[in-house]
N, C-alpha and C. Protein backbone atom coordinates (compact mmCIF):
# COMPACT_ATOMS: atom_id res chain seq x y z
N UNK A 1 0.84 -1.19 0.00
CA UNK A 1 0.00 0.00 0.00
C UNK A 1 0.88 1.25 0.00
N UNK A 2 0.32 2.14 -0.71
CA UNK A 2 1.28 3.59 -0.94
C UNK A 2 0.58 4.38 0.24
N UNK A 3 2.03 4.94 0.78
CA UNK A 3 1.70 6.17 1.51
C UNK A 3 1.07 7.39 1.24
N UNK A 4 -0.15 8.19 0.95
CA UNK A 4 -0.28 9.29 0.71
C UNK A 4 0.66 10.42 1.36
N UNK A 5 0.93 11.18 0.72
CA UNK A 5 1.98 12.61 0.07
C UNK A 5 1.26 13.03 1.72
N UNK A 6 -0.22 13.40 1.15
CA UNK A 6 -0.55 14.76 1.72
C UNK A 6 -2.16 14.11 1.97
N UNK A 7 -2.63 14.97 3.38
CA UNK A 7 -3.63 14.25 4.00
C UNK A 7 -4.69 13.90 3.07
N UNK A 8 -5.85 13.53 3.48
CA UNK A 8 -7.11 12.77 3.06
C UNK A 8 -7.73 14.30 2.72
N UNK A 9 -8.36 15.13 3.95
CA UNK A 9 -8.73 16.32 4.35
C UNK A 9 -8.36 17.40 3.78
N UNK A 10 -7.10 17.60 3.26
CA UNK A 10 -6.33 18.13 2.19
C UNK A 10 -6.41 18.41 0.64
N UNK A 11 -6.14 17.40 0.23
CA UNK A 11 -7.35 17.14 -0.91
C UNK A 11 -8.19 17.60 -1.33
N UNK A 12 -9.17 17.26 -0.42
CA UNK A 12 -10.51 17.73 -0.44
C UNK A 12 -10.97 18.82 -0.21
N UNK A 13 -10.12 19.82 0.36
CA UNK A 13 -10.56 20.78 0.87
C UNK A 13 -11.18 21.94 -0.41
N UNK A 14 -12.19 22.47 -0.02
CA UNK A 14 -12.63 23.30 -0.59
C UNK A 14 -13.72 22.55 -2.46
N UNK A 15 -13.79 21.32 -2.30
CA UNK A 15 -14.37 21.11 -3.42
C UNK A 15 -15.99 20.47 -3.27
N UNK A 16 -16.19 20.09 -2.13
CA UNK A 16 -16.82 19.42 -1.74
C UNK A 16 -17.62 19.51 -0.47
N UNK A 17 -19.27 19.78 -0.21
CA UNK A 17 -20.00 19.58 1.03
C UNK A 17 -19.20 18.80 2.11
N UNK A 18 -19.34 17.35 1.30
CA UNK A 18 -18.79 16.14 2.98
C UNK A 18 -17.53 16.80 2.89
N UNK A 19 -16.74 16.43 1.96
CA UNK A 19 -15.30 16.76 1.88
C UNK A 19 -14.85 14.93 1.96
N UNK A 20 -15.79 13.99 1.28
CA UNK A 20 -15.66 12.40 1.05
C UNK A 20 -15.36 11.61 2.92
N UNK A 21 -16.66 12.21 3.37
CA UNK A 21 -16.54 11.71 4.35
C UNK A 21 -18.01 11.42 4.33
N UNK A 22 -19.00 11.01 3.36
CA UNK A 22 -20.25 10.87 3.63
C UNK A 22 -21.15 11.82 3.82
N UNK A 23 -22.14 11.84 4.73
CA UNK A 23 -22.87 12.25 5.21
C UNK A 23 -22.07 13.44 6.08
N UNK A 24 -22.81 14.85 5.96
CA UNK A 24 -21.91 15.92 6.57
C UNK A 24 -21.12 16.21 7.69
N UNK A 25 -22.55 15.44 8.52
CA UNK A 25 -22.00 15.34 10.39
C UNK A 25 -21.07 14.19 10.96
N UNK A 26 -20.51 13.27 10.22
CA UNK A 26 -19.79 11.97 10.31
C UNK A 26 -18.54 12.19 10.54
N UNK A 27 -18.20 13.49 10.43
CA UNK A 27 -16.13 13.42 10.98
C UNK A 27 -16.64 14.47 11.87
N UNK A 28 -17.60 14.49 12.47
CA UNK A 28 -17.54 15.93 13.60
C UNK A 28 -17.86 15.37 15.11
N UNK A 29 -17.79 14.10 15.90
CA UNK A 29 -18.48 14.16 16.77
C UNK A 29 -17.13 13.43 17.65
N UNK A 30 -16.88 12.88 18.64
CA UNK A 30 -15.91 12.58 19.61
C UNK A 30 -14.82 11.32 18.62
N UNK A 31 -15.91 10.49 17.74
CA UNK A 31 -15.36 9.42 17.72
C UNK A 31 -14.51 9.33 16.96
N UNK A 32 -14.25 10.60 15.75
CA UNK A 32 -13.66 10.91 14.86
C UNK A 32 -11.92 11.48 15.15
N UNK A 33 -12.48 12.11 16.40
CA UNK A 33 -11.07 12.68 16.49
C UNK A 33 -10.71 11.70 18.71
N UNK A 34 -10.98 10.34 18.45
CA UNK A 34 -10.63 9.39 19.42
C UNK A 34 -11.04 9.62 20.95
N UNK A 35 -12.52 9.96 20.82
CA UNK A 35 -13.04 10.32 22.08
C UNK A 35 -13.05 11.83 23.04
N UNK A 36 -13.57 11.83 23.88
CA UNK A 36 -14.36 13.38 24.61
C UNK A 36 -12.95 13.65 25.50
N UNK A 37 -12.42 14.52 25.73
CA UNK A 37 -11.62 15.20 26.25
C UNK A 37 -10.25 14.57 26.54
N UNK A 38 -9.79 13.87 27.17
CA UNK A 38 -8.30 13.71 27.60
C UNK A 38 -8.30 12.00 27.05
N UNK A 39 -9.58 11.27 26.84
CA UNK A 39 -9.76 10.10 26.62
C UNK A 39 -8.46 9.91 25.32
N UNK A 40 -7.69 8.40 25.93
CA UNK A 40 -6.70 7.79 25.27
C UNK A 40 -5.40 8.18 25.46
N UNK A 41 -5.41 9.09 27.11
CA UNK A 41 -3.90 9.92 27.12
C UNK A 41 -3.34 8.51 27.53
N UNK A 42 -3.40 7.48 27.63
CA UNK A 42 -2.76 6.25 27.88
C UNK A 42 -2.81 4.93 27.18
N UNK A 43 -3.28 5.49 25.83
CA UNK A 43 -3.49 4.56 24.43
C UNK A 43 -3.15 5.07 23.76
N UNK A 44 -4.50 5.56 22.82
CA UNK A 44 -3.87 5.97 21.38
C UNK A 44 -3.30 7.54 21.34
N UNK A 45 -3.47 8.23 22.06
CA UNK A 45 -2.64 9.35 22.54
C UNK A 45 -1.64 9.68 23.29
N UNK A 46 -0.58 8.29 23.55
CA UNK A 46 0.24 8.32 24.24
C UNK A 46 1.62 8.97 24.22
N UNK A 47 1.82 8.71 22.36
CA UNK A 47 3.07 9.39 21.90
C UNK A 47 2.52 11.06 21.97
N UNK A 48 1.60 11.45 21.83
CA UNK A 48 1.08 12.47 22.31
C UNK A 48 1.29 13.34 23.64
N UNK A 49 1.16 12.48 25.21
CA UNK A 49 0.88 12.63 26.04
C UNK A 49 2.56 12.71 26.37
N UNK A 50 3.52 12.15 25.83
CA UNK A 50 4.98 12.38 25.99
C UNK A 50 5.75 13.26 25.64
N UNK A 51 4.91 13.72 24.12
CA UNK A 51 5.96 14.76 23.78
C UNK A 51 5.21 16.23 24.56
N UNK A 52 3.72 16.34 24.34
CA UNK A 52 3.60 17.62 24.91
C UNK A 52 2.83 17.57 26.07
N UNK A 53 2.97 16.49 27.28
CA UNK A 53 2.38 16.75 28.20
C UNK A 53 3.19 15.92 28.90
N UNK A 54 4.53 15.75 29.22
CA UNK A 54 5.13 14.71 30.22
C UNK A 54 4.46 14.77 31.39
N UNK A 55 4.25 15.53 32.13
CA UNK A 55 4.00 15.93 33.50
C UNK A 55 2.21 15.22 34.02
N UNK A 56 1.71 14.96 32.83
CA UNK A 56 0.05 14.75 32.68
C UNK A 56 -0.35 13.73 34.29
N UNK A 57 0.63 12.56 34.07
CA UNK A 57 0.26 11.23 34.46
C UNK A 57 1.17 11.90 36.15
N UNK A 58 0.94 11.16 37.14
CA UNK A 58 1.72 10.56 38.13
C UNK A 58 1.75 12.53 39.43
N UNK A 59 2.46 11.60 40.28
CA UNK A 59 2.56 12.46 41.43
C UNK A 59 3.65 13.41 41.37
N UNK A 60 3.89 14.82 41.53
CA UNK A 60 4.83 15.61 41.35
C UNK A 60 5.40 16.24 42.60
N UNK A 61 5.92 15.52 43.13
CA UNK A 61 6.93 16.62 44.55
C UNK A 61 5.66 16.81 45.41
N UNK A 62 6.17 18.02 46.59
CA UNK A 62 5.34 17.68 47.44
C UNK A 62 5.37 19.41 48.13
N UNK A 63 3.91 19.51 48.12
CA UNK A 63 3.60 20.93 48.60
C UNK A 63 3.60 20.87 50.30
N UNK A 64 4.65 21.62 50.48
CA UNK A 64 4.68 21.83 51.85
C UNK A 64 4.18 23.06 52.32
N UNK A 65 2.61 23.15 53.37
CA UNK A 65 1.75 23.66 53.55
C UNK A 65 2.78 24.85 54.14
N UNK A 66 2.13 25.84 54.18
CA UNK A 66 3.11 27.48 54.26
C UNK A 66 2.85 27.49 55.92
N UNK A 67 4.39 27.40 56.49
CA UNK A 67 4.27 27.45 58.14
C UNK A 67 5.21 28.33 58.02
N UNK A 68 5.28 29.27 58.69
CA UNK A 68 6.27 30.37 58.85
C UNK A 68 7.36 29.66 60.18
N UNK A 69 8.66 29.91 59.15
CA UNK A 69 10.15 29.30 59.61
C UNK A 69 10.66 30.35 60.87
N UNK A 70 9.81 30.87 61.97
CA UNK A 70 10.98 31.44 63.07
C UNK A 70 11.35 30.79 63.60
N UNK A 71 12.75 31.13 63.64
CA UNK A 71 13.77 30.70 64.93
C UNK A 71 14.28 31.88 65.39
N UNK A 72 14.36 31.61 67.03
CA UNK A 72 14.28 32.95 67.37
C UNK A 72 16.22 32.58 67.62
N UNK A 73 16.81 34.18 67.62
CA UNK A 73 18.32 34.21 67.42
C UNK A 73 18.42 34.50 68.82
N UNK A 74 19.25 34.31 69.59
CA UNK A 74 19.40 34.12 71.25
C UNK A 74 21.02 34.60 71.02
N UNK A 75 21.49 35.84 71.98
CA UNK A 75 22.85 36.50 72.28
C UNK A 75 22.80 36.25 73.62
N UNK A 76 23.89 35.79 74.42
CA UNK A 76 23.69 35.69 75.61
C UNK A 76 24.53 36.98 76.43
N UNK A 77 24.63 37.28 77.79
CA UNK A 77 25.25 38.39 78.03
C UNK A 77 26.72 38.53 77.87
N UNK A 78 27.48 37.30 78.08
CA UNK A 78 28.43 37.15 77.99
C UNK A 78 29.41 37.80 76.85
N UNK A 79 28.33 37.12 76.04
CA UNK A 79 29.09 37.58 74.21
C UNK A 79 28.80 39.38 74.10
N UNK A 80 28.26 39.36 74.35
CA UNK A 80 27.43 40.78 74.23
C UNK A 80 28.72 42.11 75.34
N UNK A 81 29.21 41.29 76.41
CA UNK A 81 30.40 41.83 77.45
C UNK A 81 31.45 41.60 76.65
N UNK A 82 31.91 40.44 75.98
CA UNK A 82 33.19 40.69 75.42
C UNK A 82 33.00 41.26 74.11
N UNK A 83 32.53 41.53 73.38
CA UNK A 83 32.39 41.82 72.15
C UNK A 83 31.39 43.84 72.08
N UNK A 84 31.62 44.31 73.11
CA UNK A 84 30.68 45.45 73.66
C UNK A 84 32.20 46.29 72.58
N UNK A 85 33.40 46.40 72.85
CA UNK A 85 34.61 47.17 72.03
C UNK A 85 34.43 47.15 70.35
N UNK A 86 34.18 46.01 69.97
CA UNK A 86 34.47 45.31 68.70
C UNK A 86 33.14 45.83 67.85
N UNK A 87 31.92 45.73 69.01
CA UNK A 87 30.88 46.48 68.15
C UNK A 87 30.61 47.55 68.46
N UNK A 88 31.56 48.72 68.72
CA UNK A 88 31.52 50.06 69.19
C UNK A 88 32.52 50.41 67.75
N UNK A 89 34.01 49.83 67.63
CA UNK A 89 34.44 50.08 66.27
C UNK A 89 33.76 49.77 65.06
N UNK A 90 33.01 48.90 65.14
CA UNK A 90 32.30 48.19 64.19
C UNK A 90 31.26 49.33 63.35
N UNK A 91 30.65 50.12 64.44
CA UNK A 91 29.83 51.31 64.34
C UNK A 91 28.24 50.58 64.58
N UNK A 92 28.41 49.25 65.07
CA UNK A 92 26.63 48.45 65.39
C UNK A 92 26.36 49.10 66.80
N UNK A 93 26.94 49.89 67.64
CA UNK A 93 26.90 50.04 68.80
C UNK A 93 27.34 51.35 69.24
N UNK A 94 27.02 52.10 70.95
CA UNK A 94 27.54 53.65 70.89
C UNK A 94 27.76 53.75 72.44
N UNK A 95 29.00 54.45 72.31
CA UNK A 95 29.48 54.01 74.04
C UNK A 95 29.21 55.46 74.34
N UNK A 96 28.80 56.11 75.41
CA UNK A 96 28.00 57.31 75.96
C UNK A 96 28.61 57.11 77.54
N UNK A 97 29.71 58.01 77.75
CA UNK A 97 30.58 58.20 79.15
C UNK A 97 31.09 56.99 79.46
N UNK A 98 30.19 55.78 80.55
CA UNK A 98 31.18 54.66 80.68
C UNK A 98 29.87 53.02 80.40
N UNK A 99 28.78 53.76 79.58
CA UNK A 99 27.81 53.05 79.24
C UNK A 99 27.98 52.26 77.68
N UNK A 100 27.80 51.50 77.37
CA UNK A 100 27.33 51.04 76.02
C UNK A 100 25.96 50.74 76.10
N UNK A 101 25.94 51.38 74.52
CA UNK A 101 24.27 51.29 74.17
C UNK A 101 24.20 50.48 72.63
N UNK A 102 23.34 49.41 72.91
CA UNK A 102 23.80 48.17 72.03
C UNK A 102 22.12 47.70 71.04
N UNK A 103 21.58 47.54 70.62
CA UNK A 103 20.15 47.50 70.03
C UNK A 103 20.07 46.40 69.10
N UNK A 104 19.61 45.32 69.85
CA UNK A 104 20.13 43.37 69.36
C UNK A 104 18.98 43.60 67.68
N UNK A 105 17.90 44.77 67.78
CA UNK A 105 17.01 44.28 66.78
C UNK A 105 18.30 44.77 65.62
N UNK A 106 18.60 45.37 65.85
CA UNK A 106 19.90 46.04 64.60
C UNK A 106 20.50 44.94 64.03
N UNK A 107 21.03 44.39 65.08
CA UNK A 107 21.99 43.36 64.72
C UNK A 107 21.07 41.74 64.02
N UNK A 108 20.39 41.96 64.00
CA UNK A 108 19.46 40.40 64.20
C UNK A 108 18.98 39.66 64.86
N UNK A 109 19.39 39.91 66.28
CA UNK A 109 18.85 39.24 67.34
C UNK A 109 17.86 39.18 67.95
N UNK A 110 16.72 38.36 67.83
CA UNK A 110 15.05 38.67 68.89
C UNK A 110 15.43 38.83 70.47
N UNK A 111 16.26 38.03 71.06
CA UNK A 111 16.11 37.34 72.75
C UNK A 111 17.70 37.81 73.05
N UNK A 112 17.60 38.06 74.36
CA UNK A 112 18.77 38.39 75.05
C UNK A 112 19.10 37.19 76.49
N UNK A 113 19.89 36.65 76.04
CA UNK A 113 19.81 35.41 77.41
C UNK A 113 21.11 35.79 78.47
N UNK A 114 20.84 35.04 79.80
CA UNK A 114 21.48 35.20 81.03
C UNK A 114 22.51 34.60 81.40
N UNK A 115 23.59 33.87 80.10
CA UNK A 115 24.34 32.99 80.23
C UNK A 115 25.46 33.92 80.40
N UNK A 116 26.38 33.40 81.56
CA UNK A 116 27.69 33.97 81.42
C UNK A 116 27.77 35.33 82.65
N UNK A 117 29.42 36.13 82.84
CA UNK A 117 29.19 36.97 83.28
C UNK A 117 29.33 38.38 83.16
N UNK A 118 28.88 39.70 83.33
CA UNK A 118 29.18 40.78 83.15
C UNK A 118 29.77 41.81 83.72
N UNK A 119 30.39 42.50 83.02
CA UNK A 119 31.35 43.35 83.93
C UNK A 119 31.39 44.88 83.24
N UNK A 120 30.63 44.99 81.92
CA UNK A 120 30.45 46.50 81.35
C UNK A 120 29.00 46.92 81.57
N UNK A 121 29.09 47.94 81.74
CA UNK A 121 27.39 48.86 81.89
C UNK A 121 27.15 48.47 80.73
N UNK A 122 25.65 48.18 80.57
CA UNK A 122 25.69 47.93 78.91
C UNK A 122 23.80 48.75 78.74
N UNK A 123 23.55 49.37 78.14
CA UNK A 123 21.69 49.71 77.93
C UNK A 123 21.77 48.59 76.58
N UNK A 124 20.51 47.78 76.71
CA UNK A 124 20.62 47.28 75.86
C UNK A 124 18.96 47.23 75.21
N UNK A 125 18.86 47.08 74.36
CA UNK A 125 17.38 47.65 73.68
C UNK A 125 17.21 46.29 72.89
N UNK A 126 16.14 45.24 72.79
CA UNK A 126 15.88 44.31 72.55
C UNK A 126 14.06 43.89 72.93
N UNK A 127 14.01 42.85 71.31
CA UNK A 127 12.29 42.17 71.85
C UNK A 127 12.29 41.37 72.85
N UNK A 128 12.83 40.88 73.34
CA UNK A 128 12.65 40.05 74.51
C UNK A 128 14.25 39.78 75.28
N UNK A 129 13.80 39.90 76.64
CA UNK A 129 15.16 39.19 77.56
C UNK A 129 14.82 38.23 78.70
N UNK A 130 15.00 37.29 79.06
CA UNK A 130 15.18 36.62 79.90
C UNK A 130 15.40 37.62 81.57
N UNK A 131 14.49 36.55 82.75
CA UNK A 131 14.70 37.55 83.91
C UNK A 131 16.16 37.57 84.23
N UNK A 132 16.78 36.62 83.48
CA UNK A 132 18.38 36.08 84.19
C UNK A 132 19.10 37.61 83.59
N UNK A 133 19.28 37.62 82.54
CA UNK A 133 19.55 38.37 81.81
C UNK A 133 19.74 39.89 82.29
N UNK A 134 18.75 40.24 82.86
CA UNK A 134 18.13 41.83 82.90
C UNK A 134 18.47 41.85 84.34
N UNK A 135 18.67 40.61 85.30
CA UNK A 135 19.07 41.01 86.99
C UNK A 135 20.35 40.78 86.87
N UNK A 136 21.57 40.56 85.63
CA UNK A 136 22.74 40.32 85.77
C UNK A 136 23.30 42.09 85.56
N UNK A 137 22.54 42.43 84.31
CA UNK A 137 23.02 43.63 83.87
C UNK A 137 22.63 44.73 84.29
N UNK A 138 21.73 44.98 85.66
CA UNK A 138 21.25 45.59 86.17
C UNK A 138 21.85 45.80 87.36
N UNK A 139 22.37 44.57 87.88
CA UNK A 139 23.23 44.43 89.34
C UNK A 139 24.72 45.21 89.11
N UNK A 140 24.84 45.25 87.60
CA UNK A 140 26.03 45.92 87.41
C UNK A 140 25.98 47.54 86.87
N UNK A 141 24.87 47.55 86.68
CA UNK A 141 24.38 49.33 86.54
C UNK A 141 23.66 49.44 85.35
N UNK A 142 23.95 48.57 84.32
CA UNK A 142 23.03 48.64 82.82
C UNK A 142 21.51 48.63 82.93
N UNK A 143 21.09 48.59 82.09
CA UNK A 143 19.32 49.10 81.70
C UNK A 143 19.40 47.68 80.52
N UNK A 144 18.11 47.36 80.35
CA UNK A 144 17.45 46.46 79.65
C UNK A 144 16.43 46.91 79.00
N UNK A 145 16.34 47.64 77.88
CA UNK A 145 14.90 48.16 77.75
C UNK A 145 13.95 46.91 76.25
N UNK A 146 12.71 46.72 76.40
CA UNK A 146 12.36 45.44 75.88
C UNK A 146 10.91 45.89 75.14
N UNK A 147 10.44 45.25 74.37
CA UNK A 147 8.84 45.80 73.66
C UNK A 147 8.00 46.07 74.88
N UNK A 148 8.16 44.71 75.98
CA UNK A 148 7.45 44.25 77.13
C UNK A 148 6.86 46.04 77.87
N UNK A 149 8.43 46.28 78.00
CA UNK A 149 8.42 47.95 78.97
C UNK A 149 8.00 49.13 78.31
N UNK A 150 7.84 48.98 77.20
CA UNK A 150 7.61 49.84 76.18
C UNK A 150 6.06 50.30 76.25
């Protein structure tokens, strides 16, 4: 059997009512062009379903429902006493007579914790501190100021 050149539909076009398909309504209804909507994406529409729809079939990765990622950043006093010089040159920080004045939201920090010990006046301006925290730097003359006092 010979291959035709050029389609059936082709041909015909423009000479003819059916266009040699019979009766007028006979190439117009599902069965003509292999069933109602997606029908045969896993038969006769398969080489189909590969080249322009890979993704059609099967399960794709995995939607992870939107939970907001805080972790809260924790400076303890300690670090905050040795490092009071380093972030005064740095320009994150401002020493005022024999005080440092230090502001953790600047830097990134939410929480101010009570680990460790202190030995500089320090004002320190932060969303949250620990009671440890605020009776260490207080016993030594510093201020704690927090959203809480605000």
């Amino acid at each position: 059997m010979v291959v035709r050149k050029r389609r059936k539909v082709r041909k015909m076009r423009g000479r003819t009512r059916s266009m040699s398909w019979g009766r007028v309504g006979q190439h117009r209804g599902p069965g003509s062009h292999g069933g109602h909507g997606a029908a045969g994406m896993h038969k006769h529409r398969w080489m189909w379903t590969i080249k322009h729809a890979p993704t059609w079939f099967g399960k794709h990765g995995f939607n992870k429902p939107f939970i907001r990622d805080y972790k809260v950043k924790i400076i303890n006093v300690s670090e905050l006493d040795e490092n009071a010089e380093f972030l005064v040159k740095q320009g994150l920080a401002k020493k005022d007579e024999d005080h440092y004045k230090i502001n953790l939201e600047e830097l990134g920090v939410h929480k101010l914790g009570g680990k460790g010990k202190v030995t500089k006046k320090l004002i320190i301006t932060a969303k949250e501190a620990t009671e440890l925290a605020v009776k260490k730097i207080e016993s030594v003359g510093g201020k704690v100021i927090t959203n809480k006092n605000n």
